[in-house]
Protein backbone atom coordinates (compact mmCIF):
# COMPACT_ATOMS: atom_id res chain seq x y z
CA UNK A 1 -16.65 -9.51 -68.68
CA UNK A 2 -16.88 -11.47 -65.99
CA UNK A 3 -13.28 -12.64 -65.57
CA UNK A 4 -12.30 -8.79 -65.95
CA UNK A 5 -14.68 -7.83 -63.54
CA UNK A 6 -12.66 -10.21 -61.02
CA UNK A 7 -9.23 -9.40 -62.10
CA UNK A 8 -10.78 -6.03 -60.75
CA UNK A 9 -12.02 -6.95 -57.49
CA UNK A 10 -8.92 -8.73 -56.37
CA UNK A 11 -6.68 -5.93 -57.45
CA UNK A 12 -8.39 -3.20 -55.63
CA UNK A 13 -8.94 -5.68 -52.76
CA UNK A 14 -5.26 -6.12 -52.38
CA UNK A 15 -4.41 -2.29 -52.32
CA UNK A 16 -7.58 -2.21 -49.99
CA UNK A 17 -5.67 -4.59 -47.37
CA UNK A 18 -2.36 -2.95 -48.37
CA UNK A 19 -3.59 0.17 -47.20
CA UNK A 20 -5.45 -1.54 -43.79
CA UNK A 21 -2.19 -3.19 -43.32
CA UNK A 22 -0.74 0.02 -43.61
CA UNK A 23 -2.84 2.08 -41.06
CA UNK A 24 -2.74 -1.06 -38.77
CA UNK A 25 0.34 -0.87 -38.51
CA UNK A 26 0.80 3.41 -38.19
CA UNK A 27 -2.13 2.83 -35.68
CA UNK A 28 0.45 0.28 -33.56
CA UNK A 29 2.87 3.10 -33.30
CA UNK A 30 1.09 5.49 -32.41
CA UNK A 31 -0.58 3.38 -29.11
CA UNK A 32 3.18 2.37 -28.61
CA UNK A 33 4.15 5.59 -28.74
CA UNK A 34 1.17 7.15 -26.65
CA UNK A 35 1.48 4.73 -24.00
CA UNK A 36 5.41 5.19 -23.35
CA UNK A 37 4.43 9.12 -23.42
CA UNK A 38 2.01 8.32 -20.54
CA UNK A 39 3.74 5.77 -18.63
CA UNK A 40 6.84 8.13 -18.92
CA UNK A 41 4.64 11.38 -17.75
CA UNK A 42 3.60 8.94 -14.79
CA UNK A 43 7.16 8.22 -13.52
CA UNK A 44 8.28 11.77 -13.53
CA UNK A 45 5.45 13.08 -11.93
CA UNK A 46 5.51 10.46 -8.84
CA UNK A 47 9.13 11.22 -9.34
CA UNK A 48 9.03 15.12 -9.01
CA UNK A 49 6.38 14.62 -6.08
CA UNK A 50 9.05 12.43 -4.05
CA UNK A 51 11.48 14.49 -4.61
CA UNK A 52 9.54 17.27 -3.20
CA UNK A 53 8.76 15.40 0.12
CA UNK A 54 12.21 14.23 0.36
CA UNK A 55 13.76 17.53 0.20
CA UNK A 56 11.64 18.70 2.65
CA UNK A 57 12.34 16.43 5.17
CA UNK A 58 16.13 16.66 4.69
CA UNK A 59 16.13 20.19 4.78
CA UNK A 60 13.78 20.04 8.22
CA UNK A 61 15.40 16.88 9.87
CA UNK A 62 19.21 17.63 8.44
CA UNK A 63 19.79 20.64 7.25
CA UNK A 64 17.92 23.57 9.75
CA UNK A 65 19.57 22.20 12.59
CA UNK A 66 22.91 22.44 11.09
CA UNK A 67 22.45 25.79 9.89
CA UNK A 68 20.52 26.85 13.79
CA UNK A 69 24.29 25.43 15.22
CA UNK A 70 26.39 27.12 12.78
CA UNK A 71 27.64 24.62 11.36
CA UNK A 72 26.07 24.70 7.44
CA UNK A 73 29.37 24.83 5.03
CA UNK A 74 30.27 22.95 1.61
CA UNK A 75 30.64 19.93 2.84
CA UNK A 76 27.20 19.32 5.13
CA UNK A 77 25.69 20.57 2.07
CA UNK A 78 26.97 17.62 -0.49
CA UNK A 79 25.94 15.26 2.17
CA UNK A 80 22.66 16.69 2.46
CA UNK A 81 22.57 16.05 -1.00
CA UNK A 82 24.11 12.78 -0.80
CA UNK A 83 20.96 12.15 1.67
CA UNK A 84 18.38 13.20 -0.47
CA UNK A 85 19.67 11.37 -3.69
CA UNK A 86 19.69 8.13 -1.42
CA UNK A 87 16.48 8.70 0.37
CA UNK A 88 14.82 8.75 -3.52
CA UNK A 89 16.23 5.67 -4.45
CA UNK A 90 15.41 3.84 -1.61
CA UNK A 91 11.59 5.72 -2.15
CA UNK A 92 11.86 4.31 -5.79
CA UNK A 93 13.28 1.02 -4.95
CA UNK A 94 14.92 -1.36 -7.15
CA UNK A 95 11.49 -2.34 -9.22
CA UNK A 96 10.95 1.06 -9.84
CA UNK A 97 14.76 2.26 -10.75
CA UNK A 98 14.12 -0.67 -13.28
CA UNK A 99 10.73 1.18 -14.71
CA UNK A 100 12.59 4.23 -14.66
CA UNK A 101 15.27 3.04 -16.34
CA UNK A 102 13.05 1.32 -19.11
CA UNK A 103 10.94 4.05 -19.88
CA UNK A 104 13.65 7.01 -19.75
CA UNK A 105 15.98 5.12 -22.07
CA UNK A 106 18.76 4.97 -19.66
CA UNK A 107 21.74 2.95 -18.43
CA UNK A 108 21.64 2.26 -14.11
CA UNK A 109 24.74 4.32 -14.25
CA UNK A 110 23.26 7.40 -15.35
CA UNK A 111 20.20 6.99 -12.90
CA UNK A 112 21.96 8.26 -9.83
CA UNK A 113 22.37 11.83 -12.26
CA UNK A 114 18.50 11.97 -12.78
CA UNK A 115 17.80 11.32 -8.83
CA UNK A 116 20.31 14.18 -8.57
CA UNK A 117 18.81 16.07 -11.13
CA UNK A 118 14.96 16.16 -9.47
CA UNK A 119 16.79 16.57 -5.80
CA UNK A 120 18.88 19.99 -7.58
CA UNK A 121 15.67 21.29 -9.19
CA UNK A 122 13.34 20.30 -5.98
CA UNK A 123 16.45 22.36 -3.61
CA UNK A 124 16.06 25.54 -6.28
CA UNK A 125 12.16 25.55 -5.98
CA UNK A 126 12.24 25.18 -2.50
CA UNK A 127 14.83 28.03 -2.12
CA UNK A 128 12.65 30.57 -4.56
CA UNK A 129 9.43 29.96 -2.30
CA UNK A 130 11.35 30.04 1.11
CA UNK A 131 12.79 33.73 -0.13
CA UNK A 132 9.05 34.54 -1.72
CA UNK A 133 7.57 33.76 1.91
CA UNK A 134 7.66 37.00 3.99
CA UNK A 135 9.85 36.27 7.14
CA UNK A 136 7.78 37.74 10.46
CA UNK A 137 9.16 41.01 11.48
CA UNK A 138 11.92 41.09 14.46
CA UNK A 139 9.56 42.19 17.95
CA UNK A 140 10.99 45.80 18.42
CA UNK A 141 10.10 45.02 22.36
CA UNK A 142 12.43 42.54 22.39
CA UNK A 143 16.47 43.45 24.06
C-alpha cells in the first residue's frame, strides 16, 4: 500500500510541476508582453506630444511668415515638412530612434516614415482646430 501510495504522490506531483511550469511560463509572456505594450504606449505618447510642439513652432517660426509674405507654395511646404521631420529626430536623438526602433519592430530606414507620419497627423490636427477657432471679425471702422 505503501509503495502505491508513492507511485501516487510522485505522479500527481509531476503533473503538479508540469502544470506550474506551465503557468510560469504563460505568466512570462504575458509580463513580456505587458511591458512591451507599455513601454511602446510610452514612446508614442512622448512621441505624439513632440510632434505637437514641433509643429507648432515650425508653423509659427517658418511657416506664418511665409504665408504673411506671400510666398507659401508646394515647395516651402515640403521643406516645412522636411523641418519638422528633422527637428523630431534631433528631439528623439539617436538613443531614442534606437528605443523606437526596438519597441516598434522597425528597420532605421523606415523610421524617417513614422517621424513623417506623427508630423502629417500633428499638421491635420492642427489644421481642424485652427479652422474650429473663430477668426475675430474684420473692424467695419476700419478703410
Amino acid at each position: 500500500m505503501d509503495v502505491v501510495m508513492l507511485n501516487v504522490v510522485v505522479g500527481v506531483s509531476g503533473i503538479v510541476l508540469a502544470l506550474l511550469g506551465f503557468g510560469v511560463y504563460r505568466a512570462t509572456g504575458w509580463l513580456k508582453a505587458s511591458t512591451h505594450n507599455e513601454q511602446m504606449q510610452g514612446v508614442w505618447d512622448r512621441l505624439s506630444k513632440a510632434a505637437m510642439r514641433i509643429v507648432a513652432d515650425v508653423n509659427q517660426s517658418y511657416v506664418e511668415p511665409l504665408k504673411k509674405a506671400g510666398k507659401w507654395n508646394d515647395e516651402t511646404a515640403a521643406e516645412a515638412k522636411k523641418k519638422a521631420i528633422e527637428k523630431l529626430r534631433s528631439y528623439v536623438g539617436p538613443k531614442g530612434l534606437g528605443v523606437l526602433a526596438y519597441v516598434a519592430g522597425f528597420e532605421d530606414e523606415n523610421l524617417d516614415d513614422l517621424l513623417e507620419t506623427f508630423v502629417e497627423s500633428e499638421v491635420g490636427t492642427q489644421k481642424a482646430i485652427q479652422a474650429l477657432v473663430p477668426r475675430p471679425l474684420p473692424d467695419p471702422a476700419a478703410p
